[in-house]
N, C-alpha and C. Protein backbone atom coordinates (compact mmCIF):
# COMPACT_ATOMS: atom_id res chain seq x y z
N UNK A 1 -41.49 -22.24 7.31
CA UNK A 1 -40.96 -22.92 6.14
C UNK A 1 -40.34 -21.93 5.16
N UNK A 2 -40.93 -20.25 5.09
CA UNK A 2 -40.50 -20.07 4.23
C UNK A 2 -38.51 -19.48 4.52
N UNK A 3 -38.52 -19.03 6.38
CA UNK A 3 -36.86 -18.88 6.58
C UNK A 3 -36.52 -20.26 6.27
N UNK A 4 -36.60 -21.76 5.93
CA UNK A 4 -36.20 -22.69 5.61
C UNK A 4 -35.55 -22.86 4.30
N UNK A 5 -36.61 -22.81 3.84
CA UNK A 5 -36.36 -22.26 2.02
C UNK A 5 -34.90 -21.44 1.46
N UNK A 6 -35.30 -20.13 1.64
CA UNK A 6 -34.79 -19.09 2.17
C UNK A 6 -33.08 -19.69 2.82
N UNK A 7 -32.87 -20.23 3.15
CA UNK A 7 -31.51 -20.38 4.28
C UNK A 7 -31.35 -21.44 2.72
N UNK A 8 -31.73 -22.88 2.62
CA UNK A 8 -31.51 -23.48 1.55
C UNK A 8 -30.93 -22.83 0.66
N UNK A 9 -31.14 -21.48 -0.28
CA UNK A 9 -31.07 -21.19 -0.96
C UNK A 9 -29.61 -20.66 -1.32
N UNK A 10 -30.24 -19.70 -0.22
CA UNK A 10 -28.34 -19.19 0.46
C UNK A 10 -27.10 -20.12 0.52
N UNK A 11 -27.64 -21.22 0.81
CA UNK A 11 -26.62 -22.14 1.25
C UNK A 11 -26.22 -22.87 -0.19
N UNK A 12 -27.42 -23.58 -1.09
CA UNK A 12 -26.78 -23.61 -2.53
C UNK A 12 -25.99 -22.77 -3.23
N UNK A 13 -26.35 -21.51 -3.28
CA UNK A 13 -25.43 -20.36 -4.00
C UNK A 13 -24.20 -20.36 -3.05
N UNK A 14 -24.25 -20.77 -2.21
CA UNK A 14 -22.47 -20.69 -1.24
C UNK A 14 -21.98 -21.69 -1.83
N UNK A 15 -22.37 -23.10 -1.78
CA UNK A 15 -21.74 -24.00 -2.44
C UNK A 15 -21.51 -24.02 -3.79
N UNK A 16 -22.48 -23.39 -4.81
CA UNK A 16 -22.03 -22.75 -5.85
C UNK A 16 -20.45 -21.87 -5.94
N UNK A 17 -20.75 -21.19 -5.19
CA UNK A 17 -19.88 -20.23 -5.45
C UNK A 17 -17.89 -20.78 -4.95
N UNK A 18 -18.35 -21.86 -3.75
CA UNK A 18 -16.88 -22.41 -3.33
C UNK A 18 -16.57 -23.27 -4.47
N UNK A 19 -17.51 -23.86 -5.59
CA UNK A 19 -17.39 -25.09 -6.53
C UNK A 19 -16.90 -23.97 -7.74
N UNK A 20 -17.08 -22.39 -7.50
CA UNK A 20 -15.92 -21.49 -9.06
C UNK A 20 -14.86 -21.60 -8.33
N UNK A 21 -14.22 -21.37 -7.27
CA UNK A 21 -13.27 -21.03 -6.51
C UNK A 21 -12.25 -21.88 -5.96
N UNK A 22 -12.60 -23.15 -5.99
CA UNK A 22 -12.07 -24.25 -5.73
C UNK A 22 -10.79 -25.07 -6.66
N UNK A 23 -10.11 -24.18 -7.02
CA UNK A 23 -9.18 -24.91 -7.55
C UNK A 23 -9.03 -24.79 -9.14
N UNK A 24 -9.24 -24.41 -10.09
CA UNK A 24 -9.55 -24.45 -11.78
C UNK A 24 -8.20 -24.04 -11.81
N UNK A 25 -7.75 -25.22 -13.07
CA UNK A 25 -6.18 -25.24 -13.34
C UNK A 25 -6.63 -23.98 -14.86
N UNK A 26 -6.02 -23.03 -14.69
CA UNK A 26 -6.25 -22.38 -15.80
C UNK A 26 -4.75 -22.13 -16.40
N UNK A 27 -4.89 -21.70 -17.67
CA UNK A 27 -3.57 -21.65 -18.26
C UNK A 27 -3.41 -19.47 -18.22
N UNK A 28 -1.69 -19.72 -17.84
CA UNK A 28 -1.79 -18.33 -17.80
C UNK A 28 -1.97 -17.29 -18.80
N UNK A 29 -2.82 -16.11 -18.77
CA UNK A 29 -2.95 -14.79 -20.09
C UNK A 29 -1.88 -15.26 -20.73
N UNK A 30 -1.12 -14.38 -19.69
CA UNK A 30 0.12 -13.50 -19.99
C UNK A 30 1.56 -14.59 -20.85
N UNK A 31 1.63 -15.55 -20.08
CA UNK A 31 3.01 -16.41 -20.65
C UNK A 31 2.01 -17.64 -21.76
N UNK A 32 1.38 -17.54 -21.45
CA UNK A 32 0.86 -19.01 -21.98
C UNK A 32 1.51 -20.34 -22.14
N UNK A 33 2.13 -20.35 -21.44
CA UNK A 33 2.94 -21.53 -20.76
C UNK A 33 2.70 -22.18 -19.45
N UNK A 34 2.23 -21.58 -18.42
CA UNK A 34 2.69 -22.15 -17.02
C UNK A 34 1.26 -22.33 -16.61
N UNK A 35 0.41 -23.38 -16.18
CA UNK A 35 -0.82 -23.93 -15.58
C UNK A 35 -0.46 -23.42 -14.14
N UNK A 36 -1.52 -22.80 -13.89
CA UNK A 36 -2.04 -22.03 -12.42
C UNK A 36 -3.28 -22.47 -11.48
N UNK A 37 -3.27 -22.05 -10.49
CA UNK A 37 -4.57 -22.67 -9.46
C UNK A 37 -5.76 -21.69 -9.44
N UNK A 38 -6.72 -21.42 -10.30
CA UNK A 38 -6.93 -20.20 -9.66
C UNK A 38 -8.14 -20.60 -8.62
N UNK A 39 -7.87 -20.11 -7.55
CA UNK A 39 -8.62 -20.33 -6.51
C UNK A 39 -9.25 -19.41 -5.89
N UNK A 40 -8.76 -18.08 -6.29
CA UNK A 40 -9.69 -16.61 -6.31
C UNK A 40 -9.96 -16.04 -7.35
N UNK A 41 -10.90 -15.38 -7.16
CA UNK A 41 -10.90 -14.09 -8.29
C UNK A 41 -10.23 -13.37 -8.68
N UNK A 42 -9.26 -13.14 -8.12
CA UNK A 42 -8.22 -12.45 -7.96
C UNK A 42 -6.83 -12.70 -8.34
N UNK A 43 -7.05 -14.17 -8.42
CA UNK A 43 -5.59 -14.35 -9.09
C UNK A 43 -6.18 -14.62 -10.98
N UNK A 44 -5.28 -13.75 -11.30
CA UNK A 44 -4.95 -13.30 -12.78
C UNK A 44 -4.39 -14.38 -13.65
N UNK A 45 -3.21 -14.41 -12.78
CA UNK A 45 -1.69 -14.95 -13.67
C UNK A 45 -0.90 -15.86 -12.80
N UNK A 46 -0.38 -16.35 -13.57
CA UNK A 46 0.86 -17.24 -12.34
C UNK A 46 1.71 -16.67 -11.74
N UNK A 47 2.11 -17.15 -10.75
CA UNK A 47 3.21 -16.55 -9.69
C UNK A 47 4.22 -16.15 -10.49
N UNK A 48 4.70 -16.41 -11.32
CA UNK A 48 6.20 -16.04 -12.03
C UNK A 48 5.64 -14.73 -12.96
N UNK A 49 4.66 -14.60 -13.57
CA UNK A 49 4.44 -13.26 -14.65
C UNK A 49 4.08 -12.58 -13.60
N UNK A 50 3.26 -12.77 -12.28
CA UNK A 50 2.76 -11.71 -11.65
C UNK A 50 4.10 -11.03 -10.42
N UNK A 51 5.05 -11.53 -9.89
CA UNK A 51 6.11 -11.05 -9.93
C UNK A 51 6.89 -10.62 -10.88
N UNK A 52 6.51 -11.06 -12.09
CA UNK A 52 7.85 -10.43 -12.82
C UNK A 52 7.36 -8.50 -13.47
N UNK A 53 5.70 -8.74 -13.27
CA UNK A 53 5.01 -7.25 -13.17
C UNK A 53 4.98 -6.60 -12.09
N UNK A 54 5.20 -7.51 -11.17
CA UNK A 54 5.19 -6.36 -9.84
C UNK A 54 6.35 -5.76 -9.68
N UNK A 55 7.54 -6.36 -10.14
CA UNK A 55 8.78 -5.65 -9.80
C UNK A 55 9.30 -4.96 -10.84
N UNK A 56 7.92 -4.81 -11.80
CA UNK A 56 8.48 -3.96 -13.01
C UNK A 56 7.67 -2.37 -12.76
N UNK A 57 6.55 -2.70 -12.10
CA UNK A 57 5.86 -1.57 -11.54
C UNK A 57 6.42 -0.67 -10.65
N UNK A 58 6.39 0.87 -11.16
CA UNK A 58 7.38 1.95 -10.26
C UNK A 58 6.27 1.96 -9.13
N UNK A 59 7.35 2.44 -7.90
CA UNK A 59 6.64 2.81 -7.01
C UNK A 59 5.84 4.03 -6.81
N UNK A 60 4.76 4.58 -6.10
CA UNK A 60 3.32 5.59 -6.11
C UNK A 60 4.08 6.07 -4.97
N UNK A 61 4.08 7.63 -4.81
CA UNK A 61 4.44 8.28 -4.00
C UNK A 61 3.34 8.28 -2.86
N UNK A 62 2.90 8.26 -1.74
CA UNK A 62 1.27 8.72 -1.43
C UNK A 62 1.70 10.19 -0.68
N UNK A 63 2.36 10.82 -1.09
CA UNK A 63 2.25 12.29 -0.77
C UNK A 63 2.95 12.75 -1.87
N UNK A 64 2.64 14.34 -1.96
CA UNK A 64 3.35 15.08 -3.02
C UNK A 64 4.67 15.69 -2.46
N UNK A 65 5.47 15.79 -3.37
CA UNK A 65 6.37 16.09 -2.34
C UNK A 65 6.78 17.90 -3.10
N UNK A 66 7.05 18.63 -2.56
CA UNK A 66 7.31 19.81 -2.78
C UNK A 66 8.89 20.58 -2.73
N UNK A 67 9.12 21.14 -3.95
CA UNK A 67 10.42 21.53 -3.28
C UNK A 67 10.57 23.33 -3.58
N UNK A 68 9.46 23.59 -2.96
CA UNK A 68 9.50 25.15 -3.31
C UNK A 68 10.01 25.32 -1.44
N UNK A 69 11.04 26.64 -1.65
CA UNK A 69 11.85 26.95 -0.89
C UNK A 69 11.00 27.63 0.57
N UNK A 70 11.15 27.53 1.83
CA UNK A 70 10.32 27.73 2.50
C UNK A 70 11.13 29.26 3.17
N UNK A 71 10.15 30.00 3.68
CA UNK A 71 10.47 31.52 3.61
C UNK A 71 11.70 31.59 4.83
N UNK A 72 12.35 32.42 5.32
CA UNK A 72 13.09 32.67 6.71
C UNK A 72 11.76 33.06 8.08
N UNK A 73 11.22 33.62 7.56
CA UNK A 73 9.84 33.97 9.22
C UNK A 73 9.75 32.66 9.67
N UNK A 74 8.81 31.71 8.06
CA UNK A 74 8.27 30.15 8.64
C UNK A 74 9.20 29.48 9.20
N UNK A 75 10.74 29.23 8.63
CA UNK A 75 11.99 28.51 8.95
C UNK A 75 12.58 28.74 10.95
N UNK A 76 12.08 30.02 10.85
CA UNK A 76 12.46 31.06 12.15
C UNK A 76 11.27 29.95 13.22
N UNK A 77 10.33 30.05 12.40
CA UNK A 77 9.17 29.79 13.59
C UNK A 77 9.26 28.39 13.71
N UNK A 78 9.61 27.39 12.74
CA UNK A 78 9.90 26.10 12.85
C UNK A 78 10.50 25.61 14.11
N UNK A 79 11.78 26.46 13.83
CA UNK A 79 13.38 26.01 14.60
C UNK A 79 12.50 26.03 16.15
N UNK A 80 11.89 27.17 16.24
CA UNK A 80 11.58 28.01 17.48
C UNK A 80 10.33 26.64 18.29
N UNK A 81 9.54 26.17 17.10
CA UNK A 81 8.68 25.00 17.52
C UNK A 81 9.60 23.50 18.22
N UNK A 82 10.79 23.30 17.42
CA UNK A 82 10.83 22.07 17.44
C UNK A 82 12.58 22.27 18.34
N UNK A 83 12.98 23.42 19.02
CA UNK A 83 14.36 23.56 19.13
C UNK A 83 14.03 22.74 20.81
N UNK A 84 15.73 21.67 20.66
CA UNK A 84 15.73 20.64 21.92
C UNK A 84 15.40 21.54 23.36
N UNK A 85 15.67 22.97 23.57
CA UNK A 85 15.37 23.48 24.84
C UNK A 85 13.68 23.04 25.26
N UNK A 86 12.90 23.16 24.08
CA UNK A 86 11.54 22.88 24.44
C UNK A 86 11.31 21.33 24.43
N UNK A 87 12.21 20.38 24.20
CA UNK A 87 11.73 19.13 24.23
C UNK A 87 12.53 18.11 25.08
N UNK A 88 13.16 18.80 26.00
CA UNK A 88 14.10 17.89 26.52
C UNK A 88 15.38 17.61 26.13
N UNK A 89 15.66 18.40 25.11
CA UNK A 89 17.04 17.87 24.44
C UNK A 89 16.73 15.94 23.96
N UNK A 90 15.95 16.29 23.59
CA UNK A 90 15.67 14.96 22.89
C UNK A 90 16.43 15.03 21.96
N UNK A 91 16.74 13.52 21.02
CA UNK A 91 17.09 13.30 19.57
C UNK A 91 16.78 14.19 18.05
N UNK A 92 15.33 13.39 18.98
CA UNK A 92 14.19 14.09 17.19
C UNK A 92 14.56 15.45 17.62
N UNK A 93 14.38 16.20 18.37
CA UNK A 93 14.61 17.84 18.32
C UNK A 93 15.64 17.78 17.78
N UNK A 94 16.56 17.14 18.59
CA UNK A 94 18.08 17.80 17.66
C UNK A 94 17.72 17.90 16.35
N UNK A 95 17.59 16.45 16.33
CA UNK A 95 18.21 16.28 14.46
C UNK A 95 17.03 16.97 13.32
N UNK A 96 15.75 17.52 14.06
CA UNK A 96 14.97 18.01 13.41
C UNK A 96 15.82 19.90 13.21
N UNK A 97 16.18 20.17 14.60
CA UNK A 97 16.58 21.44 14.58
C UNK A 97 18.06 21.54 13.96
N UNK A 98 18.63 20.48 13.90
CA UNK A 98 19.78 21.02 12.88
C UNK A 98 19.70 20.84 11.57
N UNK A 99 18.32 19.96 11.05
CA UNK A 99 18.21 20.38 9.25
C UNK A 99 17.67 21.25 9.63
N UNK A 100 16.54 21.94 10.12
CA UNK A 100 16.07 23.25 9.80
C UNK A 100 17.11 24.70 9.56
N UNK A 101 18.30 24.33 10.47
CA UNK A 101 19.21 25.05 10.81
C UNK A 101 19.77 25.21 9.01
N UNK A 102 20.27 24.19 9.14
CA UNK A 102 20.98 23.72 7.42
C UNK A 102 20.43 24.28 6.40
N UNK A 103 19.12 23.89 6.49
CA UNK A 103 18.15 24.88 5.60
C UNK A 103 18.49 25.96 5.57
N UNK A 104 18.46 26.67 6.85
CA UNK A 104 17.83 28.20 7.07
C UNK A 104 19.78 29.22 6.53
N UNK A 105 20.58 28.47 6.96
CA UNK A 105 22.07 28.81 6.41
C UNK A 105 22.43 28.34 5.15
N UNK A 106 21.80 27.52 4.78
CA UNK A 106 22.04 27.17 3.71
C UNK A 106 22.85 25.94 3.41
């Protein structure tokens, strides 16, 4: 009886929790004009303010990008890694070994 209980319980707080989530017409922060669904936690704002912030938001790089000049040895040893004799005369070799090239001449 008491995993009975126990499971009951669980199962009220689920239905709790689908009865916040279920639909609440809320009015938006941001415009205070436009009635929204919110049906997650997650939604904030209405579709129209929350696009009109997303496409106002710059984009996040996820790497740094560097533009300190890379030496002639490393440039030397690059070419020497990635030049088409070692890869088949593939594409990517080429076109990898002729910016390095560009680089390295300038």
């Amino acid at each position: 009886m008491i995993g009975h209980g126990w499971a009951w319980m669980n199962f009220q707080g689920a239905i709790a929790m689908y009865k916040s989530f279920t639909g609440a017409k809320v009015l938006c922060p941001t415009c205070k004009t436009r009635v929204f669904i919110q049906n997650q936690p997650w939604k904030l704002q209405c579709v129209t303010c929350y696009l009109a912030r997303k496409a106002k938001a710059t984009p996040t790089a996820r790497y740094a990008v560097t533009t300190a000049p890379i030496d002639q040895a490393m440039l030397r040893r690059l070419v020497q890694l990635c030049h088409p004799d070692r890869h088949g005369n593939s594409e990517a070799a080429n076109i990898a070994t002729s910016w390095l090239l560009e680089l390295k001449h300038g």
